[in-house]
PDB file of N, CA and C in Angstrom:
ATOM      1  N   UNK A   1     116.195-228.914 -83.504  1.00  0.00           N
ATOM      2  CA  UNK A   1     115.689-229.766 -84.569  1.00  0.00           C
ATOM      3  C   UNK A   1     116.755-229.856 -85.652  1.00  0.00           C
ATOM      4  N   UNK A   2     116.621-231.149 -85.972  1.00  0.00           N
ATOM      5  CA  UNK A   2     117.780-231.346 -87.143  1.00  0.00           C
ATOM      6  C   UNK A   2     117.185-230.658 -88.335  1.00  0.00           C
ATOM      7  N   UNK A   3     118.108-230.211 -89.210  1.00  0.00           N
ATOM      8  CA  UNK A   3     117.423-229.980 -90.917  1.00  0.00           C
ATOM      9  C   UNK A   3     118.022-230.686 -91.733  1.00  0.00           C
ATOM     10  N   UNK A   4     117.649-231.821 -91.744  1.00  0.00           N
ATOM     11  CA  UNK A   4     117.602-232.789 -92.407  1.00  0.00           C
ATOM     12  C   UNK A   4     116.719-233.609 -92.552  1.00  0.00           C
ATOM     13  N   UNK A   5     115.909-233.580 -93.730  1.00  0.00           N
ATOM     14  CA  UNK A   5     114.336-234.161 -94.108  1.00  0.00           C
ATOM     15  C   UNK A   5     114.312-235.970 -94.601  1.00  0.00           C
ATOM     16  N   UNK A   6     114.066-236.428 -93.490  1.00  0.00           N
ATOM     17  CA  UNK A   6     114.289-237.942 -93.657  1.00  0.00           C
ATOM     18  C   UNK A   6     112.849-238.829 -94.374  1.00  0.00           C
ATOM     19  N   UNK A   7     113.240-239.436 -95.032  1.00  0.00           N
ATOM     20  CA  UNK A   7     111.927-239.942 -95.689  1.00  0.00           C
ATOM     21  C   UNK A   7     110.917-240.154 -94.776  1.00  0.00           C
ATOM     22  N   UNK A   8     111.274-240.163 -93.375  1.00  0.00           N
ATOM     23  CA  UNK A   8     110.194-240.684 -92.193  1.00  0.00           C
ATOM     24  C   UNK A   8     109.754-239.129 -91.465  1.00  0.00           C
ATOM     25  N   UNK A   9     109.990-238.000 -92.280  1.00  0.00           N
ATOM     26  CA  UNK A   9     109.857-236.633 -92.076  1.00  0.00           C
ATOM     27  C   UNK A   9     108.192-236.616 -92.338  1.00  0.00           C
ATOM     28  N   UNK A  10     108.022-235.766 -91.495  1.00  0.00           N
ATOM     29  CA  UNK A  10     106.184-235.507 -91.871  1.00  0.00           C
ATOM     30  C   UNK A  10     106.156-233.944 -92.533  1.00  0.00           C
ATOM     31  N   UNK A  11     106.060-233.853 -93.985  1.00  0.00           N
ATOM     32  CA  UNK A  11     106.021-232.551 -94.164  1.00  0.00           C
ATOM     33  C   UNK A  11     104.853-231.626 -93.789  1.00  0.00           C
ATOM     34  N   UNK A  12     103.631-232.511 -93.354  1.00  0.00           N
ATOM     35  CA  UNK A  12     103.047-231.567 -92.967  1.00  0.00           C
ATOM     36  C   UNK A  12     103.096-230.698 -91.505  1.00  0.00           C
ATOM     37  N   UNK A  13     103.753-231.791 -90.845  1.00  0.00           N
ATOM     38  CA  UNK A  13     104.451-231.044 -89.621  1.00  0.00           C
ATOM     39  C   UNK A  13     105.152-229.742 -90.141  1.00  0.00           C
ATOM     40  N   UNK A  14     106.328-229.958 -90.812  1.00  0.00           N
ATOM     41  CA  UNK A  14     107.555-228.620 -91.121  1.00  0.00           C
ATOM     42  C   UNK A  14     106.465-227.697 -92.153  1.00  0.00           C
ATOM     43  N   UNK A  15     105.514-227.861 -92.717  1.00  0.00           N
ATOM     44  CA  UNK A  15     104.801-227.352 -93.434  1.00  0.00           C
ATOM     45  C   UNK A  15     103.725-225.835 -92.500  1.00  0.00           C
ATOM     46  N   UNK A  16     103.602-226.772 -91.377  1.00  0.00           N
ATOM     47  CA  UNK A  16     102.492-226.069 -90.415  1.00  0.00           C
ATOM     48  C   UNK A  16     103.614-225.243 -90.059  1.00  0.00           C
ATOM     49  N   UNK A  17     104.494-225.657 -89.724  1.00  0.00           N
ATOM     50  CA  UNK A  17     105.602-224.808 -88.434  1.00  0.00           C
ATOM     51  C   UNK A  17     105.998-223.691 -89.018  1.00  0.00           C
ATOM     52  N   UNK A  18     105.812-223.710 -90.589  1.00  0.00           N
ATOM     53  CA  UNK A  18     106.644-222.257 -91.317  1.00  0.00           C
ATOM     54  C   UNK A  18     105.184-221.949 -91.753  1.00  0.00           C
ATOM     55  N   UNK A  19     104.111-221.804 -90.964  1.00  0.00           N
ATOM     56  CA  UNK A  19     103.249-221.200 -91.273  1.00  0.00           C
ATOM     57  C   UNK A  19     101.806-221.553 -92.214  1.00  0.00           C
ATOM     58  N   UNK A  20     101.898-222.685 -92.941  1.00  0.00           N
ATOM     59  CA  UNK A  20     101.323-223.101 -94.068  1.00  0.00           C
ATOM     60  C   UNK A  20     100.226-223.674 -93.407  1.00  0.00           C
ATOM     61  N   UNK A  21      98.697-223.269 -93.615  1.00  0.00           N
ATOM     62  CA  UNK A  21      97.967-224.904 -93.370  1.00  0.00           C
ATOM     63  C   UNK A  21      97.852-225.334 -94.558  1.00  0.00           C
ATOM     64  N   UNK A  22      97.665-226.795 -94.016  1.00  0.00           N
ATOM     65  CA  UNK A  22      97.890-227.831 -94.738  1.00  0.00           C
ATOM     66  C   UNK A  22      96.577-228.777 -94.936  1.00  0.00           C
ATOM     67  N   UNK A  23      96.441-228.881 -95.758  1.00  0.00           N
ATOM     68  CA  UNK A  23      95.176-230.324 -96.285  1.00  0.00           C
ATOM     69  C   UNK A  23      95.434-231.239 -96.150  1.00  0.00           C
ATOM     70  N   UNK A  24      95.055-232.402 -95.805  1.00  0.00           N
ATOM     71  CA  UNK A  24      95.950-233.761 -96.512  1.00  0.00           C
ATOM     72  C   UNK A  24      94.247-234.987 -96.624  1.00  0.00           C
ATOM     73  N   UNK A  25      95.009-235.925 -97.688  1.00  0.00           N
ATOM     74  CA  UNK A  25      94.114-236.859 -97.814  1.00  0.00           C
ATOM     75  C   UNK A  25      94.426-237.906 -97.973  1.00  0.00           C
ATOM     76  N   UNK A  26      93.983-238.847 -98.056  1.00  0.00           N
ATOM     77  CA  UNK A  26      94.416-240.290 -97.819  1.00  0.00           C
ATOM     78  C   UNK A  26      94.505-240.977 -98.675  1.00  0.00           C
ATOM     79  N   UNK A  27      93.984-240.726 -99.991  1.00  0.00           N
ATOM     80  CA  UNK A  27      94.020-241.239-101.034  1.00  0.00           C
ATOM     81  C   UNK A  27      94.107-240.550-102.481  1.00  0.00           C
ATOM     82  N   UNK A  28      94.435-240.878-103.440  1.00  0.00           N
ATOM     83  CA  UNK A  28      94.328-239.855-104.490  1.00  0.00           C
ATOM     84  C   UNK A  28      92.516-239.486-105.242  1.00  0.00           C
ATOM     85  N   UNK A  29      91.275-240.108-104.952  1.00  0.00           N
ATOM     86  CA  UNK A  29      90.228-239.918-105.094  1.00  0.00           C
ATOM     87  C   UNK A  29      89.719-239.138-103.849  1.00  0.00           C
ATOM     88  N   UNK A  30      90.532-239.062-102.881  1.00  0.00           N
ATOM     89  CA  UNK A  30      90.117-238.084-101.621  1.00  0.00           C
ATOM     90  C   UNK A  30      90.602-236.964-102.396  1.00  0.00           C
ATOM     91  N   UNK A  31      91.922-237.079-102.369  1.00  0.00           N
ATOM     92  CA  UNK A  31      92.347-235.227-102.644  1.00  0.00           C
ATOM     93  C   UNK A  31      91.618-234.938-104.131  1.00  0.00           C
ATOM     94  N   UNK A  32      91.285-235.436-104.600  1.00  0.00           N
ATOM     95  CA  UNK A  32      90.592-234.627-106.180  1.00  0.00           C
ATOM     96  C   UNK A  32      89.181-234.285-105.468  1.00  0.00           C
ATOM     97  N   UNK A  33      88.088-235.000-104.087  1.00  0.00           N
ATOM     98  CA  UNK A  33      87.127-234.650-104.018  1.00  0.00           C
ATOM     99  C   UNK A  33      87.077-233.165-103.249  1.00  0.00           C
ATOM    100  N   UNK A  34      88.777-233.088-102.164  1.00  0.00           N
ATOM    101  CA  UNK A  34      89.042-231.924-101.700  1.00  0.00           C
ATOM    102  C   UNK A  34      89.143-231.130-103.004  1.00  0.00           C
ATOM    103  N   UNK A  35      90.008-230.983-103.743  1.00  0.00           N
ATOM    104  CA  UNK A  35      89.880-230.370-104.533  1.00  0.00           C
ATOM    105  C   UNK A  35      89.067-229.336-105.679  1.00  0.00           C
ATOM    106  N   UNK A  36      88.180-230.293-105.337  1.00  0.00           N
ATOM    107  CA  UNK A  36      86.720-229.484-106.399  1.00  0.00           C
ATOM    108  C   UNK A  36      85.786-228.576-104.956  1.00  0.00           C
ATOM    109  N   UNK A  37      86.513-228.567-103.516  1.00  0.00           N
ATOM    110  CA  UNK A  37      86.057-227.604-102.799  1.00  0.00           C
ATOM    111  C   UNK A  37      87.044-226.724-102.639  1.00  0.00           C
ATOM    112  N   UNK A  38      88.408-226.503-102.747  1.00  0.00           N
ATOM    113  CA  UNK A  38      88.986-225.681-102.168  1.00  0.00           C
ATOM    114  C   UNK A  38      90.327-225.507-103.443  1.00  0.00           C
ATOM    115  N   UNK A  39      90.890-224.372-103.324  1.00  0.00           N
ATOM    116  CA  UNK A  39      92.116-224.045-103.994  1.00  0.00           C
ATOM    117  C   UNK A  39      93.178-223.655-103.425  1.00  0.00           C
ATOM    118  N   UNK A  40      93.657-224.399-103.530  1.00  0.00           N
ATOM    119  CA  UNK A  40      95.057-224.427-102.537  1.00  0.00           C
ATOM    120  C   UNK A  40      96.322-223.724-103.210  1.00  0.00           C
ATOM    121  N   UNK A  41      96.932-223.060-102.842  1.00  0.00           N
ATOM    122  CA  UNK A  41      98.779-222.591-103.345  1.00  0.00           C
ATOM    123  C   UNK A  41      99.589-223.668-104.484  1.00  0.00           C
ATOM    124  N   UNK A  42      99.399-224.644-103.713  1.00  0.00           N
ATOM    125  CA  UNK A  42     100.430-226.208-104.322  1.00  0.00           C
ATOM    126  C   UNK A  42      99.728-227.130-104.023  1.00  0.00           C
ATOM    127  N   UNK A  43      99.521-228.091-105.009  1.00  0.00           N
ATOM    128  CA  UNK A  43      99.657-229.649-104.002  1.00  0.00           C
ATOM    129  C   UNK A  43     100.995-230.180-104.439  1.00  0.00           C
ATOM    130  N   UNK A  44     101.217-230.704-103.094  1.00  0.00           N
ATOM    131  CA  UNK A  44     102.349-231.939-103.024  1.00  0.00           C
ATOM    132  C   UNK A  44     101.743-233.147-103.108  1.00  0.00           C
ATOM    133  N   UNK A  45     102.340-233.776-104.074  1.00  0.00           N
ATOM    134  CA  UNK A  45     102.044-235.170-104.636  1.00  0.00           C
ATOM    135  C   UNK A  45     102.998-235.942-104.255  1.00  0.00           C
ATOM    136  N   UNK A  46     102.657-237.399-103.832  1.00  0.00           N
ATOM    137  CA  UNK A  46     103.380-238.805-103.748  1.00  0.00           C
ATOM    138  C   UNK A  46     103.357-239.138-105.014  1.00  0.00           C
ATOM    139  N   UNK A  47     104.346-240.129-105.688  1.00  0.00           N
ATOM    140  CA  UNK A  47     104.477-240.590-106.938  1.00  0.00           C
ATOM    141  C   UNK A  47     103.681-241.433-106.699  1.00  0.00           C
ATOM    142  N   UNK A  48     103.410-242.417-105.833  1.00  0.00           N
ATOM    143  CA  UNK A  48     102.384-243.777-105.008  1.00  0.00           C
ATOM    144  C   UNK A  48     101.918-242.945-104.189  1.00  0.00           C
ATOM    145  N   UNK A  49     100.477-243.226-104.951  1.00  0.00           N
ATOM    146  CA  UNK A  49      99.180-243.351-103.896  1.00  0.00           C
ATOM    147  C   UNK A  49      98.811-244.419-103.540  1.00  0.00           C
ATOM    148  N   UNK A  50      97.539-245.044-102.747  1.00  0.00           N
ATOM    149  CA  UNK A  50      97.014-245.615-102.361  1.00  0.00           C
ATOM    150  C   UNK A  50      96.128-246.116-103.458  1.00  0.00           C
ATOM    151  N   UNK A  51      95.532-245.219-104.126  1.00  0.00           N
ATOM    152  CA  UNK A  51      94.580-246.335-104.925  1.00  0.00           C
ATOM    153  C   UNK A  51      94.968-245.762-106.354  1.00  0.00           C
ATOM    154  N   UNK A  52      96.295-244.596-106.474  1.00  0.00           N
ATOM    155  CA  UNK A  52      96.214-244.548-108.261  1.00  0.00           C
ATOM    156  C   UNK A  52      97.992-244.164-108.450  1.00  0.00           C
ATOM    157  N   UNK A  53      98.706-243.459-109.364  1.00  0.00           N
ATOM    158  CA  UNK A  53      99.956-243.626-109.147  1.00  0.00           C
ATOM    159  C   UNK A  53      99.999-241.592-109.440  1.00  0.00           C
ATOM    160  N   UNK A  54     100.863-241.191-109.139  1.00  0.00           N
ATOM    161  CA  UNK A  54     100.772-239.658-108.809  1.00  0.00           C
ATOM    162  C   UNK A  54     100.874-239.056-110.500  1.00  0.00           C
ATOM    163  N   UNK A  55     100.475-239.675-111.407  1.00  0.00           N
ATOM    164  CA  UNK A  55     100.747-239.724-113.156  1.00  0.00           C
ATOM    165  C   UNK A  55      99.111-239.374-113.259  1.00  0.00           C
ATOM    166  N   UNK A  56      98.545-240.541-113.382  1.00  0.00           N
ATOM    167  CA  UNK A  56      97.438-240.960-112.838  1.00  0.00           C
ATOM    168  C   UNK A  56      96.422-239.782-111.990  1.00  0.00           C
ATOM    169  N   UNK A  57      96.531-239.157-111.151  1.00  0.00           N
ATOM    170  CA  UNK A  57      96.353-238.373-110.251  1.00  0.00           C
ATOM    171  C   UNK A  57      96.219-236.892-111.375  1.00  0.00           C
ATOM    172  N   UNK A  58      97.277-236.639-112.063  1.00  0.00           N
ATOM    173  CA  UNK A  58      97.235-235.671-112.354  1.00  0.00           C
ATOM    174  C   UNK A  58      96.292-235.475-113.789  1.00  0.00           C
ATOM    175  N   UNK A  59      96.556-236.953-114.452  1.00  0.00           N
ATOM    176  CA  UNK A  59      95.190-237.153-115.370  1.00  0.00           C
ATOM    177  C   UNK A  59      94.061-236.634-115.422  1.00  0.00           C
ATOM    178  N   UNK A  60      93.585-237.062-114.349  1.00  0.00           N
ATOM    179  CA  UNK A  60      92.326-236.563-113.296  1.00  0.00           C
ATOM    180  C   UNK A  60      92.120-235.779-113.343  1.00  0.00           C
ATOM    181  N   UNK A  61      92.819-235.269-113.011  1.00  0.00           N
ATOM    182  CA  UNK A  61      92.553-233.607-111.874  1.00  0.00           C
ATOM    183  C   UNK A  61      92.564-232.770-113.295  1.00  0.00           C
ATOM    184  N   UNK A  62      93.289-233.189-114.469  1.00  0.00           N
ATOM    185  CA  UNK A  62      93.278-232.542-115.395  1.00  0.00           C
ATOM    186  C   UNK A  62      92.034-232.071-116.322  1.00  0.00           C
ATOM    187  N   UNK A  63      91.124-233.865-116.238  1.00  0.00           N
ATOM    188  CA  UNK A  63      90.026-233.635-116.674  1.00  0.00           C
ATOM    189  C   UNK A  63      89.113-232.816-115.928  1.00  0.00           C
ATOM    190  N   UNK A  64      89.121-233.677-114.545  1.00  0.00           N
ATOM    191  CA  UNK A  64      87.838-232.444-113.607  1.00  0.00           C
ATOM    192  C   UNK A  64      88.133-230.918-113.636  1.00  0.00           C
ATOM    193  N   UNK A  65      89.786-230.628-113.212  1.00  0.00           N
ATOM    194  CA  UNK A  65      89.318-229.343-113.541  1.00  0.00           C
ATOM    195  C   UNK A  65      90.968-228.591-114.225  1.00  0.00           C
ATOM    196  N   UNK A  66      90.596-228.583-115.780  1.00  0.00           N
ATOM    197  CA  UNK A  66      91.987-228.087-116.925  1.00  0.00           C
ATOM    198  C   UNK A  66      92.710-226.918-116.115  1.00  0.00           C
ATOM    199  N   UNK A  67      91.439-225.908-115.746  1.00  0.00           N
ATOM    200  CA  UNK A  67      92.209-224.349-114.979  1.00  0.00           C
ATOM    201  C   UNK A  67      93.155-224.983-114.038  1.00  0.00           C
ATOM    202  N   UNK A  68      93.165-225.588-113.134  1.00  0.00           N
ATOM    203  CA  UNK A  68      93.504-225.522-111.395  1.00  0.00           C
ATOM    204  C   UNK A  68      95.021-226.541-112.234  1.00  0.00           C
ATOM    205  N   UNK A  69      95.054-226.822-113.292  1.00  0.00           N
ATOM    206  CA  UNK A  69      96.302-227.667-113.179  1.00  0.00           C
ATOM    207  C   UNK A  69      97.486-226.816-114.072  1.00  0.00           C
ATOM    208  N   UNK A  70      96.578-225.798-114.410  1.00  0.00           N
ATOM    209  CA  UNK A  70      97.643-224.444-115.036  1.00  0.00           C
ATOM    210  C   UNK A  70      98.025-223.754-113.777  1.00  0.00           C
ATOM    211  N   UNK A  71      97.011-223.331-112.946  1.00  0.00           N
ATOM    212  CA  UNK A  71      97.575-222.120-112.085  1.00  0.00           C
ATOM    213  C   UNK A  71      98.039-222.552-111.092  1.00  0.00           C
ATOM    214  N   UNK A  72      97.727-223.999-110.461  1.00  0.00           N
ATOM    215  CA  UNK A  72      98.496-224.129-109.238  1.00  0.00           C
ATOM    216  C   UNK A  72      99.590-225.292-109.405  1.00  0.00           C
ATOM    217  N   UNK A  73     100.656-224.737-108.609  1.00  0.00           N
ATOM    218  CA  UNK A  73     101.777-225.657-109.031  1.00  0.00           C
ATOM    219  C   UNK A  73     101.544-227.236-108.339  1.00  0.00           C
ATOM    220  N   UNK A  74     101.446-227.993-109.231  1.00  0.00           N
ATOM    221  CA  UNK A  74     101.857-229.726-108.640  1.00  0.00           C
ATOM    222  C   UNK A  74     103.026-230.033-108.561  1.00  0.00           C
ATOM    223  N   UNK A  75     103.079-230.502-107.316  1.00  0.00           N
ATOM    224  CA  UNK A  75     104.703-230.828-107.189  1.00  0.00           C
ATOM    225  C   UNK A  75     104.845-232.178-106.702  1.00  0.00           C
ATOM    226  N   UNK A  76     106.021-232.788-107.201  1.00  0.00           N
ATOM    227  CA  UNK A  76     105.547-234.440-106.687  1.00  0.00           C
ATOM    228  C   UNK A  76     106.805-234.491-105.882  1.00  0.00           C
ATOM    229  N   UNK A  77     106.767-235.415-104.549  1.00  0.00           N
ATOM    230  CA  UNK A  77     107.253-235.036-103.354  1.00  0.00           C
ATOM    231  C   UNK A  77     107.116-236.772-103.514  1.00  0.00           C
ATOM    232  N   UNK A  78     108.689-237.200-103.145  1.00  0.00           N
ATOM    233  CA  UNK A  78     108.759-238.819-103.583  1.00  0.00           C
ATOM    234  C   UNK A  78     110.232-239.167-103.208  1.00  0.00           C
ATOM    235  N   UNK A  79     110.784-240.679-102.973  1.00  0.00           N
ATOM    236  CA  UNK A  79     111.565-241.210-102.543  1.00  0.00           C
ATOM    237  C   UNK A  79     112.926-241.354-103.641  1.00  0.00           C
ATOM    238  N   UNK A  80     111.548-241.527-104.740  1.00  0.00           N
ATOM    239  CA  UNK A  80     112.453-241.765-106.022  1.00  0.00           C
ATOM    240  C   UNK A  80     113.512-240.837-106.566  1.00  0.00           C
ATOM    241  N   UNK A  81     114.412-241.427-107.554  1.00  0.00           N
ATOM    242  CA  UNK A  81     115.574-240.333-108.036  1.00  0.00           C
ATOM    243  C   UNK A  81     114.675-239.374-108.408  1.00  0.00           C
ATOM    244  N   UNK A  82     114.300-239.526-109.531  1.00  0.00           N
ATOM    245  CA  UNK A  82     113.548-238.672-110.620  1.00  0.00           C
ATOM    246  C   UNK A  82     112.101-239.470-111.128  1.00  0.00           C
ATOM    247  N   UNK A  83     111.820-238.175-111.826  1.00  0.00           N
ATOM    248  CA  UNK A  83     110.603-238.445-112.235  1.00  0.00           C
ATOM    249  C   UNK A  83     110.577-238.511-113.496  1.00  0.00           C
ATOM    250  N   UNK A  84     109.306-238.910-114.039  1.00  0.00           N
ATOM    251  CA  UNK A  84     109.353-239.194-115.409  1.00  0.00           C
ATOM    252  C   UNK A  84     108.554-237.659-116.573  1.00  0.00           C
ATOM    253  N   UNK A  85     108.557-237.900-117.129  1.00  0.00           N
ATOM    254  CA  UNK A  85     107.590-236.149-118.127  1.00  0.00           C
ATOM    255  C   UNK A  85     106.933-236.723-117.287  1.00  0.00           C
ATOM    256  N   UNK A  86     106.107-235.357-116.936  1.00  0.00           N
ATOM    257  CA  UNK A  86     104.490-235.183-116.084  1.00  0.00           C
ATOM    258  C   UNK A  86     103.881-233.887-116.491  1.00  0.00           C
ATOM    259  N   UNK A  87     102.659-233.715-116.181  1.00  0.00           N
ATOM    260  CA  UNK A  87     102.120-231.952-116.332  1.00  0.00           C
ATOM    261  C   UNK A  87     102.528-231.161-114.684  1.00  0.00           C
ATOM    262  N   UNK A  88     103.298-232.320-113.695  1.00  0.00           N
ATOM    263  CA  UNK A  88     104.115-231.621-112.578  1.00  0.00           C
ATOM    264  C   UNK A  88     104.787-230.486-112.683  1.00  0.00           C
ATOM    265  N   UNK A  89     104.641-229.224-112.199  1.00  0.00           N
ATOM    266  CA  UNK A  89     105.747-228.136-112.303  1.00  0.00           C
ATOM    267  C   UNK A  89     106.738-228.555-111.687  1.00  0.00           C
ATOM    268  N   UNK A  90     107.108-229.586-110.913  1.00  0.00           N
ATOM    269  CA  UNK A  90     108.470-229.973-110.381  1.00  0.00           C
ATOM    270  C   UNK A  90     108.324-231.364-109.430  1.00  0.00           C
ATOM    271  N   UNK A  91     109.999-231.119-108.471  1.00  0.00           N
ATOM    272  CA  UNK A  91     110.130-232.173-107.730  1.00  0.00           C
ATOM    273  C   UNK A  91     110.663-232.106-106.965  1.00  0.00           C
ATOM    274  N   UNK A  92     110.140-232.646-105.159  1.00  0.00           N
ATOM    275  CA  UNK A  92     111.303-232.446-104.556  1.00  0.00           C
ATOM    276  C   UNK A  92     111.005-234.012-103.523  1.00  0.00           C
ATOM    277  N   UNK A  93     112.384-234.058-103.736  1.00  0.00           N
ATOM    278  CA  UNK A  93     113.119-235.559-103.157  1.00  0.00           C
ATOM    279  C   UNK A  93     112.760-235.295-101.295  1.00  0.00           C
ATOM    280  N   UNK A  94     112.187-236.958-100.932  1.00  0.00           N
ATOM    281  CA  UNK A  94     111.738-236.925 -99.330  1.00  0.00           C
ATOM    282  C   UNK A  94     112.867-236.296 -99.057  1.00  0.00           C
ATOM    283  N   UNK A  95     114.418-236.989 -99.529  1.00  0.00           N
ATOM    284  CA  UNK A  95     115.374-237.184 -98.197  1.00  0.00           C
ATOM    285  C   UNK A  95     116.338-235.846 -98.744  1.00  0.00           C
ATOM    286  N   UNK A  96     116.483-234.843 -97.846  1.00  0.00           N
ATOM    287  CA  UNK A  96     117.215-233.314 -97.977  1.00  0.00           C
ATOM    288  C   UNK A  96     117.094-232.583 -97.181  1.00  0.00           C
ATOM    289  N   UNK A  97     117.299-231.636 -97.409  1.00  0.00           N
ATOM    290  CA  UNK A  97     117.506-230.684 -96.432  1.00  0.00           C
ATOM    291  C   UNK A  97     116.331-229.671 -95.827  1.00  0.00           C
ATOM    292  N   UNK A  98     115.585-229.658 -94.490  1.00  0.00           N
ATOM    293  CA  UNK A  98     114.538-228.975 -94.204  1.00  0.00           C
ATOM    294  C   UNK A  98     114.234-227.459 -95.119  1.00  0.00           C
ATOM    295  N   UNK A  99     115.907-226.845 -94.953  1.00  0.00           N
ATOM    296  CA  UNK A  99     115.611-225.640 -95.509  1.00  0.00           C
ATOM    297  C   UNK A  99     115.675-225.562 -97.314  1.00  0.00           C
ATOM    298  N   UNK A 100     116.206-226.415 -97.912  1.00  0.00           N
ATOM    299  CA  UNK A 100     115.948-226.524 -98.927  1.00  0.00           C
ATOM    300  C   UNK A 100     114.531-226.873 -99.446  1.00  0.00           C
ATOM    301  N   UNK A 101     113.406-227.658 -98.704  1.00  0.00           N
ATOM    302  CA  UNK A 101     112.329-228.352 -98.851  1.00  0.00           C
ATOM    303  C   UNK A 101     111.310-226.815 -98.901  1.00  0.00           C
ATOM    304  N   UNK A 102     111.598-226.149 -97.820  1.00  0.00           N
ATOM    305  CA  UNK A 102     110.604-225.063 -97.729  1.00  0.00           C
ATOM    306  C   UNK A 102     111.187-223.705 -98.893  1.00  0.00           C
ATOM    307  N   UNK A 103     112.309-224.270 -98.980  1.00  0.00           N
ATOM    308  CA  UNK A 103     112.273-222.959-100.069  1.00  0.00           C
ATOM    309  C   UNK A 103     112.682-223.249-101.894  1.00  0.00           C
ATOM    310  N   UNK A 104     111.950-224.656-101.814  1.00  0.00           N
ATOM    311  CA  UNK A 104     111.346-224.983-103.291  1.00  0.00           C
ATOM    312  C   UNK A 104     110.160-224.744-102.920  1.00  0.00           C
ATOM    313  N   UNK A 105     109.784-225.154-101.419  1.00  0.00           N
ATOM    314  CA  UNK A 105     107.988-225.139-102.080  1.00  0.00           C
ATOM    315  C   UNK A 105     107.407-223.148-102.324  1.00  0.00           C
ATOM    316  N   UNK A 106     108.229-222.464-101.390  1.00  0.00           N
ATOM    317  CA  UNK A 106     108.200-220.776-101.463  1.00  0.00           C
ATOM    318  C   UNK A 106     108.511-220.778-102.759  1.00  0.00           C
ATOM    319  N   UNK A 107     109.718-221.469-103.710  1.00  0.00           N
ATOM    320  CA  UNK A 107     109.496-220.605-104.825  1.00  0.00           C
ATOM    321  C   UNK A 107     108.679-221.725-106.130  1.00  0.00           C
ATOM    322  N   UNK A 108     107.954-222.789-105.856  1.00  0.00           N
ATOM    323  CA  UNK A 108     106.883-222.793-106.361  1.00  0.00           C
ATOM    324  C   UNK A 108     105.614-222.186-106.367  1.00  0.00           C
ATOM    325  N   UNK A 109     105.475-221.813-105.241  1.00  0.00           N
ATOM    326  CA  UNK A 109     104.179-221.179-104.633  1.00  0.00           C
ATOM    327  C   UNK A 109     104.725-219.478-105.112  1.00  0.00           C
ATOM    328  N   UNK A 110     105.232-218.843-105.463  1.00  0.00           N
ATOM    329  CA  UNK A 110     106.097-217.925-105.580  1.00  0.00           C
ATOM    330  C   UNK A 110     105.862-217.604-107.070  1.00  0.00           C
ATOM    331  N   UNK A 111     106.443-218.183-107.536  1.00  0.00           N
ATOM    332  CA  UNK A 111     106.454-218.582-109.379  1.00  0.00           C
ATOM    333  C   UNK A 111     105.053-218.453-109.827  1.00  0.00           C
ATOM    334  N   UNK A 112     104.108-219.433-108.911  1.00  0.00           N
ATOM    335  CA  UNK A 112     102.370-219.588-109.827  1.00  0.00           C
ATOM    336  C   UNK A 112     102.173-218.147-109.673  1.00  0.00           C
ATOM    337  N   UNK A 113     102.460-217.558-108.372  1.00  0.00           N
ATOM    338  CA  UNK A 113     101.712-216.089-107.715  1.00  0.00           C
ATOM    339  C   UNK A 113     101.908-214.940-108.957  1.00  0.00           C
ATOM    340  N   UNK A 114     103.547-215.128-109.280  1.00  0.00           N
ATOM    341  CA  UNK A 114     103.615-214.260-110.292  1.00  0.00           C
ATOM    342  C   UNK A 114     103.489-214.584-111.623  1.00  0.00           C
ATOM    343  N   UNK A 115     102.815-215.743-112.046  1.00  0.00           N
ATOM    344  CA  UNK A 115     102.812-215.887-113.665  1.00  0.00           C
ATOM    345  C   UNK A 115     101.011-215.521-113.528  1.00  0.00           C
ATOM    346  N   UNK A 116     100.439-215.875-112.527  1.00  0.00           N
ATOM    347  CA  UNK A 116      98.786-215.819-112.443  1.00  0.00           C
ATOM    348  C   UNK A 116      99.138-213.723-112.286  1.00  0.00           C
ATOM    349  N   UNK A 117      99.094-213.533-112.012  1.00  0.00           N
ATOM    350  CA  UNK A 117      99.550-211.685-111.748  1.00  0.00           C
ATOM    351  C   UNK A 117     100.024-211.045-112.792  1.00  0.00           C
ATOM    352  N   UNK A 118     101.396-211.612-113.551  1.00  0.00           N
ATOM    353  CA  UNK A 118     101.376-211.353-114.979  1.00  0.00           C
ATOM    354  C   UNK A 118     100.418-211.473-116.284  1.00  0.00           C
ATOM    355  N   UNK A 119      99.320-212.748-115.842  1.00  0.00           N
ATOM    356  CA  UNK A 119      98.565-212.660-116.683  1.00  0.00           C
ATOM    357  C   UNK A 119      97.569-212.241-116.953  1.00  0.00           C
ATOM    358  N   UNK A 120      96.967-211.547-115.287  1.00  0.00           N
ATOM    359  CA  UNK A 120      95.671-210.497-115.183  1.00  0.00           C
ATOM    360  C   UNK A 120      96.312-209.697-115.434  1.00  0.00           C
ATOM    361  N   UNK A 121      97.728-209.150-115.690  1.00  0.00           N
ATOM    362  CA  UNK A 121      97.656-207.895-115.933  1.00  0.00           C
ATOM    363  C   UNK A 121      97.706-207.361-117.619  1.00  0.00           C
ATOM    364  N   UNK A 122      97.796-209.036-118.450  1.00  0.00           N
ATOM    365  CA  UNK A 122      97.901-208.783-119.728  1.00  0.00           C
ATOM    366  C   UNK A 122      96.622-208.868-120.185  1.00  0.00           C
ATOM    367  N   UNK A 123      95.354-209.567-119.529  1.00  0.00           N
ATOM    368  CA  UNK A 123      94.536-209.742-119.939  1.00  0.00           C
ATOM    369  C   UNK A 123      93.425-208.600-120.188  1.00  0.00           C
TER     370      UNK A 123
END
């Protein structure tokens, strides 16, 4: 397998293969309804959704639920150069490198583990 992550890359494929399950939804009013059932590590966000824009998305999710957009990292996962301010903890570009892709999302998923751990232990 090449490691090289082509915009026509399915991350949830390379996602499963290093172990991760994965959610996915089809729209950005799907994943907020997943959402209010389950708590996931990360979501990876499209900047374009289907029915709202990945800005938009995080609006949302902000109102339904303020906690889940502190502790779990959003990451927006997009074609584009850059992104614009967001409440996103980051970004990672479709087109790169397989092993670079999995080890932003390890040290996003990495980062929440230990700031949520630092803070039960101050609390």
């Amino acid at each position: 397998m090449s490691n090289v992550l082509s915009s026509h890359a399915n991350p949830q494929s390379i996602l499963e293969a290093d172990g991760y399950q994965v959610f996915t939804a089809s729209s950005g009013t799907q994943a907020l309804r997943m959402l209010s059932t389950i708590a996931p590590n990360l979501v990876l966000l499209d900047m374009k959704l289907d029915d709202m824009t990945g800005n938009d998305f995080l609006m949302r999710l902000e109102v339904q639920d303020p906690q889940m957009i502190k502790d779990i990292p959003v990451v927006f996962y997009s074609g584009v150069a850059e992104v614009g301010k967001s409440k996103a903890k980051g970004f990672i570009r479709k087109s790169g490198n397989i092993h670079d892709f999995l080890n932003s999302i390890h040290g996003y998923i990495q980062t929440a583990q230990t700031d949520t751990w630092a803070e039960q232990q101050h609390a």
